[in-house]
Protein backbone atom coordinates (compact mmCIF):
# COMPACT_ATOMS: atom_id res chain seq x y z
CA UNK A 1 193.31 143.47 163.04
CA UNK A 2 191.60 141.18 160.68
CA UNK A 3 191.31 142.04 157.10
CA UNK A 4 188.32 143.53 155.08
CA UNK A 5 186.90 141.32 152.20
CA UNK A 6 187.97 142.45 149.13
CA UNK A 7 184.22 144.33 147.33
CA UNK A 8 184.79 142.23 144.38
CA UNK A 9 184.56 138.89 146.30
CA UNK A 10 181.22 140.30 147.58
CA UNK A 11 179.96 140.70 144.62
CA UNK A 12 181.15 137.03 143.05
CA UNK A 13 179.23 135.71 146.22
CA UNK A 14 176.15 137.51 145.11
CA UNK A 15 176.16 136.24 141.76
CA UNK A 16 176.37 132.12 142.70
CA UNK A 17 173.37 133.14 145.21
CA UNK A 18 171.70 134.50 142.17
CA UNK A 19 172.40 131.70 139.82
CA UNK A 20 171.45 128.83 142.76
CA UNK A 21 167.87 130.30 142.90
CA UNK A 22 167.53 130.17 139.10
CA UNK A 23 168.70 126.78 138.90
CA UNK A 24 166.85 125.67 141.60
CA UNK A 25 163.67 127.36 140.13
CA UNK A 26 164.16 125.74 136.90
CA UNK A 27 164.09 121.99 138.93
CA UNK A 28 161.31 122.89 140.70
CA UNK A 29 159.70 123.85 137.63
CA UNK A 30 160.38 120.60 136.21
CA UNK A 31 159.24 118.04 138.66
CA UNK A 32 156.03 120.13 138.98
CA UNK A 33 155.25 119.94 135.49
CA UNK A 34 155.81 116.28 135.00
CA UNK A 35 153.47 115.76 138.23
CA UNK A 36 150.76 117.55 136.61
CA UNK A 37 150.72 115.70 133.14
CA UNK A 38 151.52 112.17 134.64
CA UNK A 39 148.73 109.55 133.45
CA UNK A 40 146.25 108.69 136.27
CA UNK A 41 146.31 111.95 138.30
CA UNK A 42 143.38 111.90 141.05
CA UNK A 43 142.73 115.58 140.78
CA UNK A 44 138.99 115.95 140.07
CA UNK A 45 139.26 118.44 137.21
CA UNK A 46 141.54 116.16 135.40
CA UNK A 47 140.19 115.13 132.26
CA UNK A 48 141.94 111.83 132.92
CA UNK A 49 139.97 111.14 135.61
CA UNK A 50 136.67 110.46 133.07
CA UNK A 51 136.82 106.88 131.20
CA UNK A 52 137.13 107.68 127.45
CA UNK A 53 134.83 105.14 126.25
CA UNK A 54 130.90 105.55 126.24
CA UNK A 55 129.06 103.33 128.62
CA UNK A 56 127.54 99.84 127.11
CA UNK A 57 124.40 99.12 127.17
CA UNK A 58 123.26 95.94 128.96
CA UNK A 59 123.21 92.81 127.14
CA UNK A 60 118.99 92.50 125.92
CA UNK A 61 117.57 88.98 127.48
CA UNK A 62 115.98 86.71 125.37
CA UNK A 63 112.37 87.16 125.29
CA UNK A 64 109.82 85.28 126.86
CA UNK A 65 108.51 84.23 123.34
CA UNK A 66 111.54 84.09 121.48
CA UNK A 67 111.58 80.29 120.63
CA UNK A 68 107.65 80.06 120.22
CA UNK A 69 107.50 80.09 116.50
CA UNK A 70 104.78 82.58 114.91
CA UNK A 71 101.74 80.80 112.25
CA UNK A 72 102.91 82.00 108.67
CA UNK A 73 100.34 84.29 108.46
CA UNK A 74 101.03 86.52 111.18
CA UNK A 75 104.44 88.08 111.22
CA UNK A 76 105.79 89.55 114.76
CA UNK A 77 105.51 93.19 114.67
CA UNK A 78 108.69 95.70 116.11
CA UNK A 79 108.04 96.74 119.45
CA UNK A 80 107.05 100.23 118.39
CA UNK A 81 103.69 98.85 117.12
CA UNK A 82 102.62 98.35 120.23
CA UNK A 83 99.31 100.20 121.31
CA UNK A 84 100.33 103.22 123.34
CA UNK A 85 97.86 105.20 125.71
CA UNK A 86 97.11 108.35 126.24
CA UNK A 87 99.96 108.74 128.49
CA UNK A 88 102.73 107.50 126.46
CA UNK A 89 102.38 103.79 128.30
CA UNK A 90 102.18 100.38 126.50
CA UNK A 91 98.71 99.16 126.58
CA UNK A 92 97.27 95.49 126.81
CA UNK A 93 95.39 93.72 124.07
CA UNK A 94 92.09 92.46 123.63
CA UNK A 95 92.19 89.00 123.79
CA UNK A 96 89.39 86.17 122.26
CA UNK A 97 89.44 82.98 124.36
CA UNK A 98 87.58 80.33 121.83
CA UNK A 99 87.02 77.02 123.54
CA UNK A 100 86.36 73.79 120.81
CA UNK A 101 84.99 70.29 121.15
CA UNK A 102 81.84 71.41 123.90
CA UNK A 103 78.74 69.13 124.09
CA UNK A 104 80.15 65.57 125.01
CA UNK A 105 80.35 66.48 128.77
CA UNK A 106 78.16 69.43 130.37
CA UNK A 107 80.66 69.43 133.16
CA UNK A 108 83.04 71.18 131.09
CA UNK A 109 81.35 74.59 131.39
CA UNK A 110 81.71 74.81 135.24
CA UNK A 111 85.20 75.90 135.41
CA UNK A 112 84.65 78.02 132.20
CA UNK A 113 81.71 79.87 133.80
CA UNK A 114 83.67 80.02 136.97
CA UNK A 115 85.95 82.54 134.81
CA UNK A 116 83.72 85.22 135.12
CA UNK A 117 85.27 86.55 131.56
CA UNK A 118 83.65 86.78 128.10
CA UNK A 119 84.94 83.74 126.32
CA UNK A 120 83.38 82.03 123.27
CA UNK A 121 81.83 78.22 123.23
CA UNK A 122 82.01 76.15 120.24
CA UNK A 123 79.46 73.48 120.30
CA UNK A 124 79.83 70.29 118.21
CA UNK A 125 76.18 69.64 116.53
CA UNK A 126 75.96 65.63 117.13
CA UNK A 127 77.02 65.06 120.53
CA UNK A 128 75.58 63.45 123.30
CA UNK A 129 74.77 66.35 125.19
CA UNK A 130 75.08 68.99 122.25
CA UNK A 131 71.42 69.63 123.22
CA UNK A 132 71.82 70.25 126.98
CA UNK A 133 74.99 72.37 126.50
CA UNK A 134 73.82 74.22 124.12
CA UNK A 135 70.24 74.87 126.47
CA UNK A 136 72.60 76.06 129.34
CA UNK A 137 74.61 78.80 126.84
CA UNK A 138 71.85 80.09 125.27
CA UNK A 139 70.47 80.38 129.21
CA UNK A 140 73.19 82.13 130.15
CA UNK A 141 74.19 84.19 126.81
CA UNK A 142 77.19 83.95 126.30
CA UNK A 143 78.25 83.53 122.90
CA UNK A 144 78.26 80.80 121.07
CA UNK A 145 79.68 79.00 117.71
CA UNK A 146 78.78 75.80 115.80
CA UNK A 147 81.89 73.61 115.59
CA UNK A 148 81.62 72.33 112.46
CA UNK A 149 83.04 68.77 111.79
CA UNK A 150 85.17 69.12 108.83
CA UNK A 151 87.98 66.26 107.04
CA UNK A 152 91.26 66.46 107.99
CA UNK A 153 94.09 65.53 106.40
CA UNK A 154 95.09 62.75 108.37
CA UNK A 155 92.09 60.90 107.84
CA UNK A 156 90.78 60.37 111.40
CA UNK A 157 86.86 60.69 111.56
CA UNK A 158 86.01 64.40 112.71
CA UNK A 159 82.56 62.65 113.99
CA UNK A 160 79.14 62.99 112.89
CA UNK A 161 77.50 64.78 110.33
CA UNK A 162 81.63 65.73 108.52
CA UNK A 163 81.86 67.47 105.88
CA UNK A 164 84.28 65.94 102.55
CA UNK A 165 86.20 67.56 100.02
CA UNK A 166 83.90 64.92 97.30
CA UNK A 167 80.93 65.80 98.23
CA UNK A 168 78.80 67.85 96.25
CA UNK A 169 77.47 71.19 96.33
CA UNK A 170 74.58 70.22 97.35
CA UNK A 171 75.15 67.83 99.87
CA UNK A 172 77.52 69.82 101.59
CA UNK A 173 74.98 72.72 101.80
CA UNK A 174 72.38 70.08 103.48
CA UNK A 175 75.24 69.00 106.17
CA UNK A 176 75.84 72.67 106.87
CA UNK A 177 71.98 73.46 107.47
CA UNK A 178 71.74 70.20 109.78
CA UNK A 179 74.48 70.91 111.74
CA UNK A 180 73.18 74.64 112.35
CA UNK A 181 69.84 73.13 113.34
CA UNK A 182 71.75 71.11 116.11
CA UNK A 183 73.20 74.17 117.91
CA UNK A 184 70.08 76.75 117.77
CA UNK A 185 71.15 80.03 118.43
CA UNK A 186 75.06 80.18 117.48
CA UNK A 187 76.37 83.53 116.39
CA UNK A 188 78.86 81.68 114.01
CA UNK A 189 80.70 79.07 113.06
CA UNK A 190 84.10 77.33 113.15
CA UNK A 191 85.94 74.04 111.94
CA UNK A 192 86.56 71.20 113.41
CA UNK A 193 89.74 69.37 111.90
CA UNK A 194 89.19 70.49 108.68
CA UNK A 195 93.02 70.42 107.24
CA UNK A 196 91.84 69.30 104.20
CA UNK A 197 88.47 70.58 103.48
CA UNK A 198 89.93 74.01 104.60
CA UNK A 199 92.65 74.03 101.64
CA UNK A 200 89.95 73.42 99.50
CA UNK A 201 88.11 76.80 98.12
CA UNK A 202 85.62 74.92 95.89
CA UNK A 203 84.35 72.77 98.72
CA UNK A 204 84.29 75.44 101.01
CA UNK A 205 82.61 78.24 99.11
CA UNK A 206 78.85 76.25 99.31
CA UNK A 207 79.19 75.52 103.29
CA UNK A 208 80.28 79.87 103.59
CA UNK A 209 77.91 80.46 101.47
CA UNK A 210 75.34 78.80 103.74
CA UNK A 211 76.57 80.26 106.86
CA UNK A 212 76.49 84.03 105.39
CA UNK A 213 72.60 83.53 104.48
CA UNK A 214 72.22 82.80 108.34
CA UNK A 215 73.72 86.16 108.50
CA UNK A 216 76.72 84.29 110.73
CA UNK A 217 80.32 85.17 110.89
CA UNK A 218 83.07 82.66 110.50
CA UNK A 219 86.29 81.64 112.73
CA UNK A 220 89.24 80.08 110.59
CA UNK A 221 90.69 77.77 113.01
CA UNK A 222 93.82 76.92 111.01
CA UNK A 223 94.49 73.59 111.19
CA UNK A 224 96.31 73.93 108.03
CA UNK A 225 98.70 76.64 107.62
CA UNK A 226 97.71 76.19 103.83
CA UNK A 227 94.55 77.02 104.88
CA UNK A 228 92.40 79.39 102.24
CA UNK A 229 89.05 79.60 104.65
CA UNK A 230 89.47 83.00 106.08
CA UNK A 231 90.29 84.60 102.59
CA UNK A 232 87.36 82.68 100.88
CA UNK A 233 84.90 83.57 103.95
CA UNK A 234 86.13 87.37 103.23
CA UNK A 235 85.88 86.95 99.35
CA UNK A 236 82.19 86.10 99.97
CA UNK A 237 81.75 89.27 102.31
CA UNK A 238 81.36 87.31 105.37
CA UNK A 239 82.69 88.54 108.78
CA UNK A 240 85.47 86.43 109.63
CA UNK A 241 88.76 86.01 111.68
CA UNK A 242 91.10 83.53 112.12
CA UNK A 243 93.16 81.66 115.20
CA UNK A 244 96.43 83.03 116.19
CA UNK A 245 97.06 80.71 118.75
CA UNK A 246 96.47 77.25 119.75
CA UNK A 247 97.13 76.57 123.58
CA UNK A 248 96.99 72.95 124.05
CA UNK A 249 98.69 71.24 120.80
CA UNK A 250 100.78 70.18 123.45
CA UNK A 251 98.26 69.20 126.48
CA UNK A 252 100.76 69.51 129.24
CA UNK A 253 99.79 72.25 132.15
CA UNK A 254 103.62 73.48 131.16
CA UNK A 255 103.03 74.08 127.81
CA UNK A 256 99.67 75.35 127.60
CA UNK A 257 101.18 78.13 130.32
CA UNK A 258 103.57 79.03 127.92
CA UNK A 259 101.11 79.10 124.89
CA UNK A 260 98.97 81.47 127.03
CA UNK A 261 101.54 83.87 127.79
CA UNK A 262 102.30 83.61 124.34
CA UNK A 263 99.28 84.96 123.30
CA UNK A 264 99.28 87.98 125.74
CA UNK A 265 102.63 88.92 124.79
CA UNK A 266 100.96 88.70 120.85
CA UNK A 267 97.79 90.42 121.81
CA UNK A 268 100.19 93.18 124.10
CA UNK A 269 101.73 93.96 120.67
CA UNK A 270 99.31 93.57 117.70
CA UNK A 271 96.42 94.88 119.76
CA UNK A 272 94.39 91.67 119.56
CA UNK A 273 94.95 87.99 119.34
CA UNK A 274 92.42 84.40 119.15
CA UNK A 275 93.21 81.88 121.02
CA UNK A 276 91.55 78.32 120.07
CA UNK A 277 91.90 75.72 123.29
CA UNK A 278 89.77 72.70 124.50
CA UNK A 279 88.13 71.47 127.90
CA UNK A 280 91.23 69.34 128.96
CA UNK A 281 91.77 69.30 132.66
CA UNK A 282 95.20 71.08 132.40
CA UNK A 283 93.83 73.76 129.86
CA UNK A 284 91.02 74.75 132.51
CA UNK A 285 93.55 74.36 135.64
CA UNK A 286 95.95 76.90 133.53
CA UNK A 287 93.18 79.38 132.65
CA UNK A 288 91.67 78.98 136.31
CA UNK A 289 95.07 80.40 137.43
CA UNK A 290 96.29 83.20 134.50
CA UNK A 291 93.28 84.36 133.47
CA UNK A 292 92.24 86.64 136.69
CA UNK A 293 96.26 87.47 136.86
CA UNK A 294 95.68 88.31 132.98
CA UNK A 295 92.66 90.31 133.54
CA UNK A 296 94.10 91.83 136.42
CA UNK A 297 97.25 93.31 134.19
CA UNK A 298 94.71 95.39 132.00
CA UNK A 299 94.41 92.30 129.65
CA UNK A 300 90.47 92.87 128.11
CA UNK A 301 88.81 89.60 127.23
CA UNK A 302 86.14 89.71 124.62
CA UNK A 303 84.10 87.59 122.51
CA UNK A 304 85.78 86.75 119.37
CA UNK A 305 83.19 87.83 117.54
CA UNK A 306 84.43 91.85 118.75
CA UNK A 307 87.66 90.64 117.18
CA UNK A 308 85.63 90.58 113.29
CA UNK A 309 87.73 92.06 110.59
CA UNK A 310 84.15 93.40 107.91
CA UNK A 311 86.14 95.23 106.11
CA UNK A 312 85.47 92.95 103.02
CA UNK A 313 89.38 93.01 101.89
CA UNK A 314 91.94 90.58 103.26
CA UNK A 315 93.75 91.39 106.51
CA UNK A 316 97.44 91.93 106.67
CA UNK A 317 97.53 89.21 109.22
């Protein structure tokens, strides 16, 4: 007959069951806890899961422009003076196309007139075919400037009929009404060369003074960045502007692209810019190609003589 466990060993047997669970419960406890806190956990509520540091922006590319230094007089303006719409968009500028040195070769208008855009023809009054060019702008109406020879400060010979800081009032006055009686018609006037004579306020004010009784307006080309003709032209109320950009210093098709975009990307954000350029074959092959692309991006192209500041006080520009 076997024998009956004893009730106390029942109830030691009991109590390591009991204590096995609660030890085992306490393991359990741990391993789960250390799973849940462990760095790089995949669960998609884990805060871990987000990268702590706030995304960077892309590095900004150069711009187009940024090595194309700006003329002294007209500082770059932040992007946030650009011309906005309506709409909140950017808008494009108005932008003056001037072309210099017409009336040696009536050829040179072709391409021009083949632009089909507002520009603005500066006729030099001594020129072999001054007379015929001249005839075939006035025909068509499109405005027009008298390019007037001025001396430079290299001394090379701006042509016939130039105008010299040691000349006299009076004779400068005389050369100013001949060369206006060479190109009948012009709605104003600009230099030619003129580095020197345009640095010059007492030789200038007699030639302005000339031009404002023919009720004209006057273009400053710059040629000299020390140039005082746009702030003497204002002084004497005259309507006036001045050149922003020249886009064949350089005559190569290459560069007189890049001056061009140049001055879109200065006309996109000061709302306007002049452009001064001549009838070289790469300048007219580069403005056969941009200009309709130009014009076809919003650009407006308008007589420079829209482009006036009359306010009688200098410009900030």
């Amino acid at each position: 007959m076997a024998r009956r466990p004893s009730r106390g060993a029942g109830r030691g047997g009991v109590w390591l069951f009991l204590l096995g669970v609660i030890v085992g419960g306490g393991v359990l406890y741990l391993v789960l806890r250390d799973h849940r806190s462990a760095p790089g956990g995949d669960r998609p509520d884990s805060p871990t899961a987000a990268s702590s540091e706030a995304p960077q922006a892309p590095a900004s590319p150069a711009g187009e422009y940024a090595g194309a230094p700006d003329m002294p007089s007209l500082p770059r303006e932040a992007p946030d003076a650009e011309p906005v719409g309506a709409d909140g968009r950017h808008l494009p500028g108005h932008v003056a196309l001037v072309i210099d040195d017409l009336g040696e070769r009536p050829e040179d208008l072709v391409p021009l007139f083949a632009l089909g855009q507002p520009l603005t023809y500066a006729v030099l009054p001594f020129e072999k075919h001054t007379r015929d060019v001249v005839a075939e702008l006035r025909r068509r109406r499109v405005e027009m400037l008298l390019h007037l020879p001025m001396q430079p400060l290299n001394g090379e010979d701006p042509g016939p009929g130039a105008l010299r800081v040691d000349m006299d009032a009076a004779t400068l006055r005389k050369r100013t009404e001949a060369a206006l009686a060479a190109v009948p018609g012009a709605q104003g006037v600009n230099n030619h060369m003129g580095s020197r004579m345009s640095e010059d306020e007492t030789a200038l004010t007699p030639v302005l003074q000339v031009i404002g009784e023919h009720g004209l307006f006057f273009l400053d080309s710059r040629t000299s960045g020390q140039s005082v003709a746009y702030r003497t032209a204002r002084s004497l109320g005259l309507p006036a502007a001045e050149r922003h950009v020249f886009l064949d210093r350089d005559p190569s098709a290459e560069a007189v692209r890049a001056q061009f975009r140049r001055l879109l990307d200065l006309s996109r954000s000061r709302g306007a810019a002049v452009a001064i350029g001549h009838p070289l074959p790469e300048t007219l092959q580069v403005l056969t190609e941009e200009v309709p692309k130009a014009a076809a991006a919003g650009f407006v192209f308008v007589p420079v003589s829209d482009l006036l500041d009359r306010s009688g006080t200098d410009s900030d520009q």
